[in-house]
C-alpha atoms as a PDB file:
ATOM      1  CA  UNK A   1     102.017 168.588 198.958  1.00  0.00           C
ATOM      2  CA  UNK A   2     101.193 165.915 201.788  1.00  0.00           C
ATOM      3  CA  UNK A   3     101.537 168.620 204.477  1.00  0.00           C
ATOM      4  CA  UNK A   4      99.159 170.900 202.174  1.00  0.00           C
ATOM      5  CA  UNK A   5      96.511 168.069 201.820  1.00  0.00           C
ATOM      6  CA  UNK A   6      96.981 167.837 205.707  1.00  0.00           C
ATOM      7  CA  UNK A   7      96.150 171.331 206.267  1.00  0.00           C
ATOM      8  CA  UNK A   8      93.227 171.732 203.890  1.00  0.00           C
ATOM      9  CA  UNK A   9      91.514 168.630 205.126  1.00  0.00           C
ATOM     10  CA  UNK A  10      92.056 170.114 208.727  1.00  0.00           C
ATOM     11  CA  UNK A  11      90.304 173.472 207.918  1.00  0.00           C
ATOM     12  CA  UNK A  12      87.805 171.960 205.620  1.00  0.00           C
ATOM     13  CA  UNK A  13      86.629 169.764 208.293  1.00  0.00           C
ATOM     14  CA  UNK A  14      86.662 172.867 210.277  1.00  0.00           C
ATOM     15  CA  UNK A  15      84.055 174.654 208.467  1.00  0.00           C
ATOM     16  CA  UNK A  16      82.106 171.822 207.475  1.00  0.00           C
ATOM     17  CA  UNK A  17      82.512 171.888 211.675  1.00  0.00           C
ATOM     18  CA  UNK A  18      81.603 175.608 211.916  1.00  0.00           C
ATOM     19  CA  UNK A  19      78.820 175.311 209.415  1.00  0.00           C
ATOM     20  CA  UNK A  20      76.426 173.212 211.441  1.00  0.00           C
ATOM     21  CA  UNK A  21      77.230 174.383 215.094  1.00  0.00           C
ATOM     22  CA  UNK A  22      77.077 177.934 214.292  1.00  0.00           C
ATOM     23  CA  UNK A  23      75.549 178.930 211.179  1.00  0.00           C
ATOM     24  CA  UNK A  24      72.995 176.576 211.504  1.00  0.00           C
ATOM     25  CA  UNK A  25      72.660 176.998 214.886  1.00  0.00           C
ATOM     26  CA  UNK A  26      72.034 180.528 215.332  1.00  0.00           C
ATOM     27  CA  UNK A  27      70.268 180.267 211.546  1.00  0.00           C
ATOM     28  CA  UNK A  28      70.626 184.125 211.029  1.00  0.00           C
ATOM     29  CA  UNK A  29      72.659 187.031 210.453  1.00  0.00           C
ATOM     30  CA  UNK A  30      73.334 188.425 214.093  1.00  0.00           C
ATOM     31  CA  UNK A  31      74.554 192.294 214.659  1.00  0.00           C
ATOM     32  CA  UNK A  32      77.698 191.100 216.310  1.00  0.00           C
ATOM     33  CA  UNK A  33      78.434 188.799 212.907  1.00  0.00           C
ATOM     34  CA  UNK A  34      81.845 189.924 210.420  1.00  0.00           C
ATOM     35  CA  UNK A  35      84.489 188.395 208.189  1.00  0.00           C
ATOM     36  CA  UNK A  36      86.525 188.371 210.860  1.00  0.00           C
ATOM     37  CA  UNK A  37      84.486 186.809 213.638  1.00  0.00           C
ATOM     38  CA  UNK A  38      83.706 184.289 211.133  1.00  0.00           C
ATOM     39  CA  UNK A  39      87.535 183.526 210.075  1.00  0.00           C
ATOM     40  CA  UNK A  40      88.319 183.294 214.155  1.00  0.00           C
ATOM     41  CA  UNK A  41      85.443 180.769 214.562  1.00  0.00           C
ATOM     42  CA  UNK A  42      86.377 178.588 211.848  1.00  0.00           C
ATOM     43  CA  UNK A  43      90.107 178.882 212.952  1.00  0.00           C
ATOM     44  CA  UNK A  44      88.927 177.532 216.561  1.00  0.00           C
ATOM     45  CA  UNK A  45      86.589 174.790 214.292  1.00  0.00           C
ATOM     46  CA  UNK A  46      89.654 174.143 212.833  1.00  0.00           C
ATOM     47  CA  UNK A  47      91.624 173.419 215.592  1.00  0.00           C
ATOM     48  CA  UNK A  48      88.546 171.223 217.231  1.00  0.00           C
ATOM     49  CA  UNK A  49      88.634 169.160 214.036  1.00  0.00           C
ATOM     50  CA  UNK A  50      92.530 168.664 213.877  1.00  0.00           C
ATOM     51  CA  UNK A  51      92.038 166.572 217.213  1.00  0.00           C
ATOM     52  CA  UNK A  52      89.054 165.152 215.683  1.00  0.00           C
ATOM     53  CA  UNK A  53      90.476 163.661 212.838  1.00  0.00           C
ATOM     54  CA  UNK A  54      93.595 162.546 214.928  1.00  0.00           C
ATOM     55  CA  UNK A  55      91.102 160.489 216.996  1.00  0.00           C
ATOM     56  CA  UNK A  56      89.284 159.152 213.763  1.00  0.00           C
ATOM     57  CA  UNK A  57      92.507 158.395 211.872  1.00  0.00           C
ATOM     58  CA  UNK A  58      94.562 156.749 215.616  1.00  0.00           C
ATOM     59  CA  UNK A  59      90.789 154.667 216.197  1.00  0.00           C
ATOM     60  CA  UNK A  60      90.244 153.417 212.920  1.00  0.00           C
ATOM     61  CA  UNK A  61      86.748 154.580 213.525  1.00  0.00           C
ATOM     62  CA  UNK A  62      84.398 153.374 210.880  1.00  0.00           C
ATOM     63  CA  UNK A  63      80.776 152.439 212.316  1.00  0.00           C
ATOM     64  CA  UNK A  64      78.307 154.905 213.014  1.00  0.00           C
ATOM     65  CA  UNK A  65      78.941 154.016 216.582  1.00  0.00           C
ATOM     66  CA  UNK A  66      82.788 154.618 216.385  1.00  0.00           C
ATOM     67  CA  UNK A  67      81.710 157.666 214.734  1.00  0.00           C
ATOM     68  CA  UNK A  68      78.987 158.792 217.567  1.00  0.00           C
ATOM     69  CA  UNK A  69      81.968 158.296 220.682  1.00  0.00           C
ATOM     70  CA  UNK A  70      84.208 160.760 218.265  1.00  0.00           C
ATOM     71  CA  UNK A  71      81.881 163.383 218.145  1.00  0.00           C
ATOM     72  CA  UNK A  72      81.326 163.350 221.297  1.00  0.00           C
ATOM     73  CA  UNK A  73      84.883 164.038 222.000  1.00  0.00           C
ATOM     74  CA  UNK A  74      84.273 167.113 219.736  1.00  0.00           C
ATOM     75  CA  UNK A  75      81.593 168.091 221.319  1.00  0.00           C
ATOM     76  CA  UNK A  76      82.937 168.337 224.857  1.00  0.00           C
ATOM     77  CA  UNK A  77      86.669 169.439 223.428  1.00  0.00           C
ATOM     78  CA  UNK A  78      84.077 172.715 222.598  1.00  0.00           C
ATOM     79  CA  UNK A  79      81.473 173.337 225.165  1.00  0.00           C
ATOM     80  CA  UNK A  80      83.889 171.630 227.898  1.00  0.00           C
ATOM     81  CA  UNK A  81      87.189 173.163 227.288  1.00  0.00           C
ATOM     82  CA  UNK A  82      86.610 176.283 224.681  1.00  0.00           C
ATOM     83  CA  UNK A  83      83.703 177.614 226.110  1.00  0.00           C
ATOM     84  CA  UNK A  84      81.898 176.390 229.627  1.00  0.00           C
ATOM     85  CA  UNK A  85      78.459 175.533 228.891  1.00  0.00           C
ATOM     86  CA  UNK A  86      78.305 172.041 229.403  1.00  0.00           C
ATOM     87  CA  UNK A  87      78.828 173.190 233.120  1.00  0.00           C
ATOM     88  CA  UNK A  88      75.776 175.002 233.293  1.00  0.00           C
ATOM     89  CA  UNK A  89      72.882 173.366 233.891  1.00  0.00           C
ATOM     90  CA  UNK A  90      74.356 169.715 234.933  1.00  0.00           C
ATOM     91  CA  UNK A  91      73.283 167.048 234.530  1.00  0.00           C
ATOM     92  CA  UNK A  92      71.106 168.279 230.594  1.00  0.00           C
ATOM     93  CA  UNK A  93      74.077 170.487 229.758  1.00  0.00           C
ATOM     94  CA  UNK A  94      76.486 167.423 229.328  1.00  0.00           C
ATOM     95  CA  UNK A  95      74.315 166.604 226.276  1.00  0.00           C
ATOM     96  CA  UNK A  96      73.240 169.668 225.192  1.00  0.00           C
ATOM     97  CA  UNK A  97      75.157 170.823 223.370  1.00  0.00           C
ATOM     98  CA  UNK A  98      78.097 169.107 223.069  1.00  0.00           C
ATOM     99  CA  UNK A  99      76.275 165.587 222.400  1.00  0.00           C
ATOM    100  CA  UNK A 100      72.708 166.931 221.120  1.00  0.00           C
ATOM    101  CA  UNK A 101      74.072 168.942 218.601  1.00  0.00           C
ATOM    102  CA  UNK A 102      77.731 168.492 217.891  1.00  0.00           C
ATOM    103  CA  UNK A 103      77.913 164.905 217.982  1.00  0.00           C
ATOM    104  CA  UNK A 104      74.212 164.085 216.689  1.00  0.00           C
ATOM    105  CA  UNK A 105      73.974 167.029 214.188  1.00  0.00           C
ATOM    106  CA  UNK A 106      77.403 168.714 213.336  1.00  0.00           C
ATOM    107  CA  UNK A 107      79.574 164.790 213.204  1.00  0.00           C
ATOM    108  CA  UNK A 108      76.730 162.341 212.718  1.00  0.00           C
ATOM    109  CA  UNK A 109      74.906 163.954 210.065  1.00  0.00           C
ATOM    110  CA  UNK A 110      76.460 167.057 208.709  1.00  0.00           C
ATOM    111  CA  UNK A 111      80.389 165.086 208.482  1.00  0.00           C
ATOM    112  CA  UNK A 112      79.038 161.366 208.328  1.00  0.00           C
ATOM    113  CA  UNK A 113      75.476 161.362 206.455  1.00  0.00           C
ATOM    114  CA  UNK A 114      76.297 163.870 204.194  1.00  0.00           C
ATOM    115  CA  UNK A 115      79.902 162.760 203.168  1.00  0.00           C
ATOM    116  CA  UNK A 116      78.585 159.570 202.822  1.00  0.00           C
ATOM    117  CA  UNK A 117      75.962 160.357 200.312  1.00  0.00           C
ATOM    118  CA  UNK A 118      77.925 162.033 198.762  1.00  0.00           C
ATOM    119  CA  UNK A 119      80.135 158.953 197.573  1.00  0.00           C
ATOM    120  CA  UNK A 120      77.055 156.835 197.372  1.00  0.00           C
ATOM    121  CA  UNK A 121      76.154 155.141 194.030  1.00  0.00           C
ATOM    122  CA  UNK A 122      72.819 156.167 194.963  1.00  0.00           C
ATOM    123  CA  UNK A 123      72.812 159.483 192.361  1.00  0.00           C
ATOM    124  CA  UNK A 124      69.959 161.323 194.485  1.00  0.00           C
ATOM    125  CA  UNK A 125      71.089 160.182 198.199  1.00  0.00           C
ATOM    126  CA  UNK A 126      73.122 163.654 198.581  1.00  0.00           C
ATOM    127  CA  UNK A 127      69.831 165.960 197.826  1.00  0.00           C
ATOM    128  CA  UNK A 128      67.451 163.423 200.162  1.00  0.00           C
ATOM    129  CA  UNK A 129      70.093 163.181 202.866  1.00  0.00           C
ATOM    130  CA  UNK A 130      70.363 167.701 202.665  1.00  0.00           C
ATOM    131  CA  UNK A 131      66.626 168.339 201.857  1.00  0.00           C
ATOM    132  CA  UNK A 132      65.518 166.682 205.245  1.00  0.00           C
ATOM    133  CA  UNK A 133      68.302 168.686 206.899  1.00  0.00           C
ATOM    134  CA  UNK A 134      67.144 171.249 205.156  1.00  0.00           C
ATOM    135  CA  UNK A 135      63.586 171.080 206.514  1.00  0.00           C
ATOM    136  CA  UNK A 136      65.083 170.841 209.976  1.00  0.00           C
ATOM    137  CA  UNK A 137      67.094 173.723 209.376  1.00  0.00           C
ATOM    138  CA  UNK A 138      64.077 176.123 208.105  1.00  0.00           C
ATOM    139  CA  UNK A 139      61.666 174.516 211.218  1.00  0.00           C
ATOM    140  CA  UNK A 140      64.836 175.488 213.720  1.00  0.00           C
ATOM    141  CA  UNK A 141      65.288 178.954 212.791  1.00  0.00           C
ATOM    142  CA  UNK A 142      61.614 180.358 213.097  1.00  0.00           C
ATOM    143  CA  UNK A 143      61.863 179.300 217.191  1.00  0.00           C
ATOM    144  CA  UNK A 144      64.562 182.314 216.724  1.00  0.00           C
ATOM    145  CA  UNK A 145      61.701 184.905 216.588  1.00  0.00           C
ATOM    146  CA  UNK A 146      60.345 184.148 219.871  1.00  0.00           C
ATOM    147  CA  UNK A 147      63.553 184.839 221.801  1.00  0.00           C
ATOM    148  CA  UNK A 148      64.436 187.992 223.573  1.00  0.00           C
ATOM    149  CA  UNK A 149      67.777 188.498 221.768  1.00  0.00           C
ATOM    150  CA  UNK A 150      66.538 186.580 218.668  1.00  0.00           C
ATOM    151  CA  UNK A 151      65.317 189.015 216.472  1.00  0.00           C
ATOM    152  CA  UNK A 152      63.395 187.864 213.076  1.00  0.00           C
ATOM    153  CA  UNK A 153      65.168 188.044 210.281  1.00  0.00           C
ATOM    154  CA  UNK A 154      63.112 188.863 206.890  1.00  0.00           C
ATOM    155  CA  UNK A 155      62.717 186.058 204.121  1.00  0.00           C
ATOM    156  CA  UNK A 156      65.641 187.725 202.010  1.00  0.00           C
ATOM    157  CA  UNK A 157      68.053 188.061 204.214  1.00  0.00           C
ATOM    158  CA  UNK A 158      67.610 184.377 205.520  1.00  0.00           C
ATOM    159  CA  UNK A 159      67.821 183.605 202.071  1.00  0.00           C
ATOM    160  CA  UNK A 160      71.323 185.309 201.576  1.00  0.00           C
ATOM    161  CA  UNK A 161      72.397 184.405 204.637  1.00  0.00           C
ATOM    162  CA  UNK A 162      71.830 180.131 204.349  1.00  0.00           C
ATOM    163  CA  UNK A 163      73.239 180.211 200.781  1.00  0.00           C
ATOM    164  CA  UNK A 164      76.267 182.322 201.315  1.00  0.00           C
ATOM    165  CA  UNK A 165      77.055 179.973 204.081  1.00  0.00           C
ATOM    166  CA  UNK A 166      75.621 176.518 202.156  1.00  0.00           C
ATOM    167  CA  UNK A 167      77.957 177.816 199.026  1.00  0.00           C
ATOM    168  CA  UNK A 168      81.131 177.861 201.129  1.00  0.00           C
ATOM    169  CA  UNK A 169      80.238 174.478 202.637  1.00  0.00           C
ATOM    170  CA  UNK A 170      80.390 172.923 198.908  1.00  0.00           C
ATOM    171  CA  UNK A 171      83.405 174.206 198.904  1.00  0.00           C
ATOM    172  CA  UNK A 172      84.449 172.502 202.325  1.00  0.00           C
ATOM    173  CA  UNK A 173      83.122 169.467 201.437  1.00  0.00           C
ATOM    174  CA  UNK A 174      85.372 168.956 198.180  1.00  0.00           C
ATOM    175  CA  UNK A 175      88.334 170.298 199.483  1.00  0.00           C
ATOM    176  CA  UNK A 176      87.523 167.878 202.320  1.00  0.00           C
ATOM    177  CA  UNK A 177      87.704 164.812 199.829  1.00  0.00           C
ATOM    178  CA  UNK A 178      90.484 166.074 198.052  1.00  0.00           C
ATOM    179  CA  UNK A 179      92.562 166.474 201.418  1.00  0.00           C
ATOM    180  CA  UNK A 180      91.318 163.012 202.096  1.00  0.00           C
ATOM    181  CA  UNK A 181      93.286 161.683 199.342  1.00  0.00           C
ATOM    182  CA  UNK A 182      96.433 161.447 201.178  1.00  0.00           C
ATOM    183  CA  UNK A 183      96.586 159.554 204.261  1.00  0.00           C
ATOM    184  CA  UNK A 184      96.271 161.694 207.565  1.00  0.00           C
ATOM    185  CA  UNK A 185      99.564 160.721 209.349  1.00  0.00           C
ATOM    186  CA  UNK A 186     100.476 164.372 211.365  1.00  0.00           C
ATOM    187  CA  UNK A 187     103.973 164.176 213.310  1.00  0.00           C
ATOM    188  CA  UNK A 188     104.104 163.274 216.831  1.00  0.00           C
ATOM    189  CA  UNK A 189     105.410 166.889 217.047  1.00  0.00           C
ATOM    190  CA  UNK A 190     102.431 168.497 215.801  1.00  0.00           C
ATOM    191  CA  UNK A 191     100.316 166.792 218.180  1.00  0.00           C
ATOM    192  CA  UNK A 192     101.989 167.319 220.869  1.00  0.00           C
ATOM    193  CA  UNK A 193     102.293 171.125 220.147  1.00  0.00           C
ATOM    194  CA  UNK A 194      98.339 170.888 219.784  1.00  0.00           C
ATOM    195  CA  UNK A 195      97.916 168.745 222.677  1.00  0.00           C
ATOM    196  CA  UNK A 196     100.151 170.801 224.784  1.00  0.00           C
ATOM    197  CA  UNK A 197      98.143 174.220 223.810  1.00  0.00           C
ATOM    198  CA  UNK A 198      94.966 172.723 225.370  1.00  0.00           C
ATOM    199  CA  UNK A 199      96.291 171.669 228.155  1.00  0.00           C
ATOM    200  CA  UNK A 200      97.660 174.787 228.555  1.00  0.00           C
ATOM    201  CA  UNK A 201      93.943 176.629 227.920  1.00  0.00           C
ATOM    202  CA  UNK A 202      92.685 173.788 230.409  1.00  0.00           C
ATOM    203  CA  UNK A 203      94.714 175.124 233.127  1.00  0.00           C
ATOM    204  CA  UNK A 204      94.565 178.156 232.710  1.00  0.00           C
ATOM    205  CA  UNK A 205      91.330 179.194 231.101  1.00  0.00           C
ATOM    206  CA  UNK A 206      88.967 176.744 231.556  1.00  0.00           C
ATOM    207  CA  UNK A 207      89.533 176.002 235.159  1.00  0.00           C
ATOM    208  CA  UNK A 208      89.649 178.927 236.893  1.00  0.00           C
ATOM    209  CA  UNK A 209      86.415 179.895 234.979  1.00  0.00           C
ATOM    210  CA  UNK A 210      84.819 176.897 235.572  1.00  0.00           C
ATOM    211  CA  UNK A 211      86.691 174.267 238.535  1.00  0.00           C
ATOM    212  CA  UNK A 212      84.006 172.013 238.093  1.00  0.00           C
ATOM    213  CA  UNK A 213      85.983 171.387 235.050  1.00  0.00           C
ATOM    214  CA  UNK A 214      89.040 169.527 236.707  1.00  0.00           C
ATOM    215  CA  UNK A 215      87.033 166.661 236.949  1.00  0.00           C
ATOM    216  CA  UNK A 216      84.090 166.482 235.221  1.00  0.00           C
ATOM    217  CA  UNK A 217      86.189 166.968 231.534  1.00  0.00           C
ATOM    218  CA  UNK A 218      88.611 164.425 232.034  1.00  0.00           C
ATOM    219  CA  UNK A 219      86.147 161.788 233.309  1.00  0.00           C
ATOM    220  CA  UNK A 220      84.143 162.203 229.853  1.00  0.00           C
ATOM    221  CA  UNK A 221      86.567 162.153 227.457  1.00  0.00           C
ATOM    222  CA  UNK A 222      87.964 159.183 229.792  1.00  0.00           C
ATOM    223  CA  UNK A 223      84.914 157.125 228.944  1.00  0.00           C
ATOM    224  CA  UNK A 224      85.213 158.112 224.955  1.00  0.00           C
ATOM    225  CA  UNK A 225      89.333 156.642 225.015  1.00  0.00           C
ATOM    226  CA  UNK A 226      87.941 153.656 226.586  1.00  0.00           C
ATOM    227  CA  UNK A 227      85.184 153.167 224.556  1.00  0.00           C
ATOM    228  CA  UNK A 228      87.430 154.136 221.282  1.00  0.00           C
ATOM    229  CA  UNK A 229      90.280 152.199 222.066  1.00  0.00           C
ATOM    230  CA  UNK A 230      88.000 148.525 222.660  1.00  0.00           C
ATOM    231  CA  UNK A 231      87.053 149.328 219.072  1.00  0.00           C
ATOM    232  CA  UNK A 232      90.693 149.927 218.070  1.00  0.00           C
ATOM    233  CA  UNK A 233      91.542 146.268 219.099  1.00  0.00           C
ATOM    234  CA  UNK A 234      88.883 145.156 216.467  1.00  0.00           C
ATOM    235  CA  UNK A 235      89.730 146.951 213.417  1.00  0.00           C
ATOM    236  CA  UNK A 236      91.965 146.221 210.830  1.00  0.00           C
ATOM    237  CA  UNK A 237      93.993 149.484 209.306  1.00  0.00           C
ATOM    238  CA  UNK A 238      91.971 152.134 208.134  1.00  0.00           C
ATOM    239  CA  UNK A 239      89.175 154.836 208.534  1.00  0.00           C
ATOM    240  CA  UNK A 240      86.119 156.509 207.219  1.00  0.00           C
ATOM    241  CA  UNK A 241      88.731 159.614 206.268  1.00  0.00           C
ATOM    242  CA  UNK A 242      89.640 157.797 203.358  1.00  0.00           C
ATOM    243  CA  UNK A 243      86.257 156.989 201.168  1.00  0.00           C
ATOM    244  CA  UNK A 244      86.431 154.399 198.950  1.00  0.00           C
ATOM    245  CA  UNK A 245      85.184 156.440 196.014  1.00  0.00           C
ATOM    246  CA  UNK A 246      87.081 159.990 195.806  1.00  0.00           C
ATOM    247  CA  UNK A 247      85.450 160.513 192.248  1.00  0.00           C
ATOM    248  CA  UNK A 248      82.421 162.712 192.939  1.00  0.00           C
ATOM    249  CA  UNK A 249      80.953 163.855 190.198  1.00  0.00           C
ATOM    250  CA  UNK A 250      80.914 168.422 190.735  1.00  0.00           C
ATOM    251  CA  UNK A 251      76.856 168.494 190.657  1.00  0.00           C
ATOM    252  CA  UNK A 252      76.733 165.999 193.634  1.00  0.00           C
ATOM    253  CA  UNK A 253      78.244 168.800 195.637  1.00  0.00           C
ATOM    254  CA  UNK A 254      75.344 171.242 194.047  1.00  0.00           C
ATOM    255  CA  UNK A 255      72.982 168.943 195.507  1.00  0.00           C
ATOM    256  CA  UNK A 256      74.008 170.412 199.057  1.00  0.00           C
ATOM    257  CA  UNK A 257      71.886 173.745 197.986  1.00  0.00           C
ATOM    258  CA  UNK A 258      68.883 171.792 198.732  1.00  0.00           C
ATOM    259  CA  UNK A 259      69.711 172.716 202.273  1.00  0.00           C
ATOM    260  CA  UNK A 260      69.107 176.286 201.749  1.00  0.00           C
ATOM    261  CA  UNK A 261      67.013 175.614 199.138  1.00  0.00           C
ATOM    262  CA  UNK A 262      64.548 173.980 201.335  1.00  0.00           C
ATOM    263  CA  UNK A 263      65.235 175.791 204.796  1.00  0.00           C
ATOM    264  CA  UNK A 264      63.962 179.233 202.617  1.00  0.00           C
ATOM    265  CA  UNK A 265      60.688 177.838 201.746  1.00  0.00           C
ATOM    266  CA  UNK A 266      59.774 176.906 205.265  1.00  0.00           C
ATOM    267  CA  UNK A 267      61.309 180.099 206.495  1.00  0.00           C
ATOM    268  CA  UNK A 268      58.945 181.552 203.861  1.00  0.00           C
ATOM    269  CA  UNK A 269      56.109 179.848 204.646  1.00  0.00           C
ATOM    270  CA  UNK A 270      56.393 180.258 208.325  1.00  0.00           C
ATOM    271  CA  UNK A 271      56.467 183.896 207.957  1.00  0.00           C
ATOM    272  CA  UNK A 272      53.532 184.083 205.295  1.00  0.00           C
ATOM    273  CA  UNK A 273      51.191 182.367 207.831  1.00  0.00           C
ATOM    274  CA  UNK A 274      52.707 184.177 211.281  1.00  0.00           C
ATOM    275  CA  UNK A 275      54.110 181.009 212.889  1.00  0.00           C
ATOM    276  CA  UNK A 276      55.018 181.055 216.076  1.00  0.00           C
ATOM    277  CA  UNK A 277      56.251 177.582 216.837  1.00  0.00           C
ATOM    278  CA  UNK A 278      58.834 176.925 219.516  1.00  0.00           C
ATOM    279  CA  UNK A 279      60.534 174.440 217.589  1.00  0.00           C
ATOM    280  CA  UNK A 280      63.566 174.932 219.483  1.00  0.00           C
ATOM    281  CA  UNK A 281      61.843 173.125 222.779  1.00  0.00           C
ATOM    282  CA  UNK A 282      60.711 170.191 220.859  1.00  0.00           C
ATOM    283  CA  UNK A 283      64.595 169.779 219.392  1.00  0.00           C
ATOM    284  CA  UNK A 284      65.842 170.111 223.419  1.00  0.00           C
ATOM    285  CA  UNK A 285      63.094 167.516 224.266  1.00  0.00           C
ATOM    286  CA  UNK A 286      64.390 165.350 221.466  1.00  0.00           C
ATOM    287  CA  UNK A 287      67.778 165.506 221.284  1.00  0.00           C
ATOM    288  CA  UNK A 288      69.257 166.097 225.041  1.00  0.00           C
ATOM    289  CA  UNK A 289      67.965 162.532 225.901  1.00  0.00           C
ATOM    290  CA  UNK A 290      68.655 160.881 222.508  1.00  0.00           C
ATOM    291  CA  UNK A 291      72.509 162.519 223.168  1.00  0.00           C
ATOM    292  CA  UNK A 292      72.756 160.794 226.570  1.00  0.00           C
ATOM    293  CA  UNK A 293      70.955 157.547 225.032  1.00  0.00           C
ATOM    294  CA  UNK A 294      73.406 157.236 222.207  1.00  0.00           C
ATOM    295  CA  UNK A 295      76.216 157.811 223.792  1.00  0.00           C
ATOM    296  CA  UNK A 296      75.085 155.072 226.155  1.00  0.00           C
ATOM    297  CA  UNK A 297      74.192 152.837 223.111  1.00  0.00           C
ATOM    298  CA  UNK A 298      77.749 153.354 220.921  1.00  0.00           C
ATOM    299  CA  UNK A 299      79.831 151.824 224.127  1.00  0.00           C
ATOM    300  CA  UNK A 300      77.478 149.277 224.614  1.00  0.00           C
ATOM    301  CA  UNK A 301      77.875 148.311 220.799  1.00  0.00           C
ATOM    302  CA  UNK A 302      81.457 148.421 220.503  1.00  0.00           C
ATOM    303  CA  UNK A 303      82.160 146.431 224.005  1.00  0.00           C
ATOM    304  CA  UNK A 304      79.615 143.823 222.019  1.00  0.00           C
ATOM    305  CA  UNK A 305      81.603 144.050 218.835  1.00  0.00           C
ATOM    306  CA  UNK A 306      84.824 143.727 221.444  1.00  0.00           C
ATOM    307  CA  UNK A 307      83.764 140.779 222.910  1.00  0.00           C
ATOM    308  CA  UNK A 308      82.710 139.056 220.184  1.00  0.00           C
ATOM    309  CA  UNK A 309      86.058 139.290 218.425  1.00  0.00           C
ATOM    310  CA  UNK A 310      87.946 137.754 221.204  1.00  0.00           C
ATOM    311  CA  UNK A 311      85.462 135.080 221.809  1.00  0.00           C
END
């Protein structure tokens, strides 16, 4: 039963994972998209959020901050290793996307905000907390119609498309807490096994697609153990994988459909009145900077909170 917990809270996270940096991201159905592309995705989400949660469980991460550095590590594990974007346009393509969307968007608000409200005593914080990401979601995926390859989608299929996805999220999101129950302790085998596969893939894959690679991947992640392991030294046992209320009541998790819910009426809207918004340039504008920003900000923080416990 523990390794089963293990496992579920592994590919939960995954799909929570693959839920808001794909299916938000690209915010339609695309030609190219089938049960099986979807299964491999959210295998390789999987596998992302195994090393994830190893870092969150091994760091006793807790503040936002903590939180910010491990999604970061995400981020980069995924556009740095996976695939070999954040190579592309250096210096912007550092943050986006592997800090402007996978650490702000996917970890900060789609793991952390939303699990959070969802064990809040606060009855309505889940359906605030996914109604703005909602709105965020329906502004992002009109600046799809104005891209070559982007194609417009009409106002049904959106619809079926965002709640298909949004329903198996719910589902994600409770199996998440009730993996979460038992305390995420893999073997040293496993990791290693894990660990030794991406090494592998770096080495083989990711370098001779990308040398820039050699160096520029291990230097980042570098600065994320540093930063991680100062805030180690200051926390007692512990993490935000275990929340301190596991009890959430099943129509908390129906609050989540306020995401599609909402993201279908400015979709709606949008088309009704022939926007043409490039949304998608004001989110770059936004977010690349704020990624670089907070990155800066969470090390800063936890070398404060670092110092202050020793002094």
């Amino acid at each position: 039963m523990r390794i089963f917990r293990l496992l579920t809270l592994v590919f939960a996270t995954g799909f929570i994972f693959f839920y808001f940096s794909e299916l938000l991201f690209w915010a339609r159905p695309r030609p190219g998209d089938s049960p099986g592309g979807w299964l491999a995705t959210w295998i390789a989400y999987s596998a992302l959020a195994f090393f994830f949660l190893v870092i969150v469980n091994h760091f006793r991460v807790r503040s936002i901050w903590a939180v910010f550095l491990a999604g970061a590590a995400f981020g980069w594990l995924g556009e740095g290793l996976v695939v070999q974007t954040a190579y592309e346009q250096l210096p912007l393509s550092i943050s986006f996307t592997g800090l402007a969307w996978h650490a702000l968007i996917t970890v900060w608000i789609g793991w952390y905000a939303v699990r959070k409200s969802l064990h809040s005593p606060d009855s309505l914080a889940v359906l605030k907390v996914c109604a703005l990401i909602g709105l965020g979601y329906g502004l992002w995926a009109i600046s799809w119609w104005g891209e070559p390859d982007g194609g417009v989608s009409t106002i049904q299929e959106f619809a079926a498309f965002s709640i298909i996805a949004t329903i198996l999220a719910i589902f994600a999101y409770r199996f998440s807490d009730w993996g979460s129950a038992e305390k995420f302790n893999p073997n040293h085998w496993s990791i290693m096994i894990m660990g030794g596969l991406a090494l592998l893939y770096f080495l083989f894959v990711t370098i001779p697609a990308q040398p820039l690679a050699a160096l520029l991947l291990p230097v980042l992640l570098g600065l994320v153990y540093l930063g991680l392991r100062w805030y180690r030294l200051s926390e007692p046992e512990g993490s935000l994988l275990y929340p301190s209320d596991s009890n959430v009541p099943p129509w908390k998790y129906t609050s989540i459909m306020a995401i599609p819910v909402c993201a279908v009426a400015i979709y709606g809207l949008a088309m009704v009145l022939d926007l043409q918004w490039r949304t998608n340039m004001v989110l770059y504008l936004v977010t690349t900077p704020a990624g670089f920003i907070l990155f800066i900000v969470s090390l800063v923080k936890i070398w404060k909170i670092r110092f202050r416990s020793i002094s």
